[in-house]
Protein backbone atom coordinates (compact mmCIF):
# COMPACT_ATOMS: atom_id res chain seq x y z
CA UNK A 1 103.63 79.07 77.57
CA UNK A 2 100.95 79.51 80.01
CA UNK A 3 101.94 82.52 81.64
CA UNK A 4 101.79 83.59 77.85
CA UNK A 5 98.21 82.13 77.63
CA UNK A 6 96.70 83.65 80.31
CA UNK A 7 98.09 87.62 79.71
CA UNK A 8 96.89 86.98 75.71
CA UNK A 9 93.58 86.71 76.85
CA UNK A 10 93.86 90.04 79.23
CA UNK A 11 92.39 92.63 78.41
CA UNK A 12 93.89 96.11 77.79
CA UNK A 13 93.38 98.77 80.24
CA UNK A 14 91.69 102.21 79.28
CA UNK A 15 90.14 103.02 82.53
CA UNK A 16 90.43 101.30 86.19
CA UNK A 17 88.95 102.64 89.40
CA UNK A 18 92.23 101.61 91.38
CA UNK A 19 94.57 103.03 89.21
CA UNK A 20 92.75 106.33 88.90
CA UNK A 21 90.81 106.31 92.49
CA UNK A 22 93.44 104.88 95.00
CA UNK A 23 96.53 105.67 92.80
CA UNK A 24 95.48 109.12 91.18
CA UNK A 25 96.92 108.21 87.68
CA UNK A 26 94.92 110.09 85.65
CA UNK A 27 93.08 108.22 82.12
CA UNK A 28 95.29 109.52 80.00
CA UNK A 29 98.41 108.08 81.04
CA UNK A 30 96.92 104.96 80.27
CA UNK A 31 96.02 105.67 76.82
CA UNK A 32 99.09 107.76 75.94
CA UNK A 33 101.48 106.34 72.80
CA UNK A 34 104.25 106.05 75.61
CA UNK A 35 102.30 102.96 77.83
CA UNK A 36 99.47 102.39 75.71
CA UNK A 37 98.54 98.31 76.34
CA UNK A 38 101.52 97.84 78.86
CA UNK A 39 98.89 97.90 81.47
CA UNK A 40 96.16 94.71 81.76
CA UNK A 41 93.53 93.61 82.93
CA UNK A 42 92.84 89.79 84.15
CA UNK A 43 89.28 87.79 84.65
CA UNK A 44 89.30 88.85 88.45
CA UNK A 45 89.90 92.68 87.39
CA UNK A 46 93.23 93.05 88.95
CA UNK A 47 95.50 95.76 87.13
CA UNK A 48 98.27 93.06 85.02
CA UNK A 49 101.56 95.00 84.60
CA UNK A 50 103.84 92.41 81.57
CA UNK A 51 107.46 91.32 82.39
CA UNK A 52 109.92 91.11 79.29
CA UNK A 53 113.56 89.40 79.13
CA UNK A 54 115.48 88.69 76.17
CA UNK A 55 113.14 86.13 74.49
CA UNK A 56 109.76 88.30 75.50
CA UNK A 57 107.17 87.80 78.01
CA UNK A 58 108.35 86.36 80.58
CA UNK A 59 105.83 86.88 83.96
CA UNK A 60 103.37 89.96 85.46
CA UNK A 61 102.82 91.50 88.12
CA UNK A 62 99.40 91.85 89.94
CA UNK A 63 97.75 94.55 91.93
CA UNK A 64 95.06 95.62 93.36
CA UNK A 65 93.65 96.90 96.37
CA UNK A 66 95.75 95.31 99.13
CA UNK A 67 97.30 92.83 96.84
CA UNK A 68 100.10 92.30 94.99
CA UNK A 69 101.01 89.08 93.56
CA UNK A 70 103.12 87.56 90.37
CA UNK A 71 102.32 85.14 87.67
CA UNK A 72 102.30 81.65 89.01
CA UNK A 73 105.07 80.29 87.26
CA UNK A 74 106.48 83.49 85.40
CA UNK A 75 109.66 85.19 86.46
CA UNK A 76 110.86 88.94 86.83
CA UNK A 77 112.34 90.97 84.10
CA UNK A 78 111.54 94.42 83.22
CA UNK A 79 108.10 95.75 82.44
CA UNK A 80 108.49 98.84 79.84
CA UNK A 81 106.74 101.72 78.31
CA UNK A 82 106.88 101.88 74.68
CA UNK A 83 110.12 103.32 73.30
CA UNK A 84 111.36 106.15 70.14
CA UNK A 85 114.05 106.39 68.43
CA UNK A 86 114.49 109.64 69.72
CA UNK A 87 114.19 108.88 73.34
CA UNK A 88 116.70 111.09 75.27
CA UNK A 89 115.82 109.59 79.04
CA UNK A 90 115.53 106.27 80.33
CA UNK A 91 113.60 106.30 83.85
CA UNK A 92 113.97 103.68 86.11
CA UNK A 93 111.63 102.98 88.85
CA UNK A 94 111.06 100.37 91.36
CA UNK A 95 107.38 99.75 90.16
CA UNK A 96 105.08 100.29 86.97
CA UNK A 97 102.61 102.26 89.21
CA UNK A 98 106.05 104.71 90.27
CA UNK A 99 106.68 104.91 86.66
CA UNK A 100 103.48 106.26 85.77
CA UNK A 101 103.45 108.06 88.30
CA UNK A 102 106.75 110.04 87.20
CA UNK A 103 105.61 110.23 83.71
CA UNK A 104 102.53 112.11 85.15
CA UNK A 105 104.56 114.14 87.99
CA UNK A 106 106.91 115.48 85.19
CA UNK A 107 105.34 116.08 81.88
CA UNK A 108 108.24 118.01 80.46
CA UNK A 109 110.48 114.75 79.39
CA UNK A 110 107.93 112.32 78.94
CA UNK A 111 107.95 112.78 75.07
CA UNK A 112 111.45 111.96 74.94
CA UNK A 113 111.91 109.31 77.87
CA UNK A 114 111.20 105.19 77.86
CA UNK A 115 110.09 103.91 81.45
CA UNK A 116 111.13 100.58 82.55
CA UNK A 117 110.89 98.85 86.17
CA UNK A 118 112.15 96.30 88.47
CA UNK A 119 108.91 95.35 90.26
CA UNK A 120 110.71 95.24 93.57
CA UNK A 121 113.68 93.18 94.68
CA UNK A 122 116.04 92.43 92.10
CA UNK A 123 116.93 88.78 91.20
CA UNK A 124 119.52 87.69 89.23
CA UNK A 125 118.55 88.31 85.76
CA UNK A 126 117.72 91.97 86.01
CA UNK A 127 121.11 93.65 86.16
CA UNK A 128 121.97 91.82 82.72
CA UNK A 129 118.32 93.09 81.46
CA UNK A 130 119.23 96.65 82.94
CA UNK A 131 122.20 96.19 81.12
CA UNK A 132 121.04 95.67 77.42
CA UNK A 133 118.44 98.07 78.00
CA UNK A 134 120.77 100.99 78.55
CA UNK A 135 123.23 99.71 75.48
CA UNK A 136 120.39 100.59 73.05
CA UNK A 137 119.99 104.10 74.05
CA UNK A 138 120.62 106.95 71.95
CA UNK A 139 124.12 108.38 72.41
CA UNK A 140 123.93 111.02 75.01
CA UNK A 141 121.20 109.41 77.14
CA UNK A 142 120.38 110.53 80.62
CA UNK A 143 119.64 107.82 82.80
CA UNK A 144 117.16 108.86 85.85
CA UNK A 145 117.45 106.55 89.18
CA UNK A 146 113.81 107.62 90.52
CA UNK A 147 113.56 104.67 92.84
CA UNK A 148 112.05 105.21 96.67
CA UNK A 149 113.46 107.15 99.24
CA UNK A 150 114.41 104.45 101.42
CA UNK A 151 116.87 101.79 102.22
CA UNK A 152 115.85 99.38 99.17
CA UNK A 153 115.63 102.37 97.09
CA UNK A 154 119.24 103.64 97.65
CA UNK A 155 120.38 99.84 97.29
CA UNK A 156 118.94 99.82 93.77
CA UNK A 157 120.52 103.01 92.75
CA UNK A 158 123.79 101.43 93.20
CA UNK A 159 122.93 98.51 91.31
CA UNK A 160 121.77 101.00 88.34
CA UNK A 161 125.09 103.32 89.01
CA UNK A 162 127.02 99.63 88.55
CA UNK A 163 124.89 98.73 85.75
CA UNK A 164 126.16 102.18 83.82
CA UNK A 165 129.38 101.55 84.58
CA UNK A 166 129.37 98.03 83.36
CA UNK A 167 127.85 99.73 79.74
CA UNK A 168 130.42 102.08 79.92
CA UNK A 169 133.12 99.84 80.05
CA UNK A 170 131.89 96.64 78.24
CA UNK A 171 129.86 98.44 75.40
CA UNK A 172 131.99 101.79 74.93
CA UNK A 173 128.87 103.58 76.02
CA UNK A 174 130.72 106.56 77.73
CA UNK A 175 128.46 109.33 76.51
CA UNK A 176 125.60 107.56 79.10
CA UNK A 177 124.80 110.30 81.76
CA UNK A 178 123.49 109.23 85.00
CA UNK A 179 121.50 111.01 87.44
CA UNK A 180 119.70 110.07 90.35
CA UNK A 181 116.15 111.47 91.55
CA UNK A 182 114.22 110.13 94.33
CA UNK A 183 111.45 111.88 96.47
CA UNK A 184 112.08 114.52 98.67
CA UNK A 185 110.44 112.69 101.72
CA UNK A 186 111.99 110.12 103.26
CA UNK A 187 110.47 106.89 103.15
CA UNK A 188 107.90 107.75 99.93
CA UNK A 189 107.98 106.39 96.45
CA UNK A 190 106.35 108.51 93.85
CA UNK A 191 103.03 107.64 93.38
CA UNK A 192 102.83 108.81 97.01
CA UNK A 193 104.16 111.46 95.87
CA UNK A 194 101.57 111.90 93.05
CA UNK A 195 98.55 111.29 95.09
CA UNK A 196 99.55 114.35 97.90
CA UNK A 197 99.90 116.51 94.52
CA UNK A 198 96.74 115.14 93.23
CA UNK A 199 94.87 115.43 97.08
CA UNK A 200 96.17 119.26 97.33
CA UNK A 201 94.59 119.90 93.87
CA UNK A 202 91.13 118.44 94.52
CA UNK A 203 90.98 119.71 98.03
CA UNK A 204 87.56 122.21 98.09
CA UNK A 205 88.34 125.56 97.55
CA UNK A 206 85.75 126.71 100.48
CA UNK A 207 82.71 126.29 102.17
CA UNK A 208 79.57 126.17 100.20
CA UNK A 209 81.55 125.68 96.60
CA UNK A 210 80.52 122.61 94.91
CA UNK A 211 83.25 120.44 93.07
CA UNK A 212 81.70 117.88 90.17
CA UNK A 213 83.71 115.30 88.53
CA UNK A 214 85.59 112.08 90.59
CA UNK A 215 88.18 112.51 93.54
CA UNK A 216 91.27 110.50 93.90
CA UNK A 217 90.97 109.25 97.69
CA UNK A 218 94.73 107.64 97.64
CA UNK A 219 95.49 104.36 99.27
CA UNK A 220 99.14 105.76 101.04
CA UNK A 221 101.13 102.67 99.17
């Protein structure tokens, strides 16, 4: 009830300097239908990102620049992007910022795909969560995997490729396709990722040349 308390009286994110400056997600990801309000803002101005489980909020995650924290007293579920009824993707990342950041990176699906993520290190509730959340997708989903190219990343793929599996069987969800996209570099996630995309684009175009309008100056993680 407190946890519940405290994110009631956040306010909703249209614009933050960290998430546009250091993490080069533009404005208007924020604002979109697909993740508008599923990004907060607390009294200290930290970027609030809700956890849901079965029964509803159930903890947040908190970042900023060099810190990330949880709700004291919440616990980890899933934090989503809004969802259609004619959703054709579900994309799975290890953070809300990688999320966004995917949605931005690939515009082409992002009318038909729901986001949902981990926030890190799975406990023992997720897979179940992971679970459900595949069970109520359209038949003849695709499922993306578009975790971090690393160890942890690769250790939640199979815990995703399990989850499917376990749908398959248990829910007669055989139609579910499964795919599995991670970055190109090894070791990045994908708001790294977005932010050397976003750095190439605003780099000046010559000596001399002004450039108006804000820069994204990354923050590497």
């Amino acid at each position: 009830m407190d946890v519940e308390s405290q994110y009631r009286r956040m306010a909703v994110v249209l614009r933050h300097s960290y998430l546009e400056l250091e993490r080069c997600l533009p404005a208007a990801i924020l604002v979109s239908r697909r993740f508008a309000g599923r990004v907060r803002r607390d009294v200290r101005g930290n970027v609030v990102f809700p956890h849901f489980d079965r029964q509803g909020l159930c903890g947040y995650e908190i970042k900023n620049t060099g810190f990330t924290g949880f709700a004291a007293g919440g616990a980890k579920g899933l934090w989503f992007s809004h969802t259609k009824p004619d959703d054709r993707h579900l994309i799975l990342a290890e953070s809300a910022i990688d999320a966004l950041s995917y949605a931005t990176l690939f515009p082409d699906i992002a009318d038909q795909a729901r986001y949902a993520s981990l926030g890190g290190k799975p406990n023992s509730q997720q897979p179940d969560l992971l679970k459900a959340t595949m069970a109520r997708l359209p038949e003849g989903s695709e499922i993306v995997a578009a975790f971090d190219a690393d160890g942890a990343g690769r250790m939640l793929v199979e815990l995703v490729r399990l989850a499917v599996a376990a749908v398959a069987t248990q829910a007669g969800k055989t139609d579910l396709r499964f795919n599995v996209h991670l970055p190109a570099q090894e070791g990045e996630d994908w708001n790294q990722v977005l932010q050397e995309q976003s750095q190439r684009k605003e780099k000046p175009p010559g000596p001399g040349v002004p450039i108006s309008g804000s820069s994204c100056i990354g923050n590497g993680s």
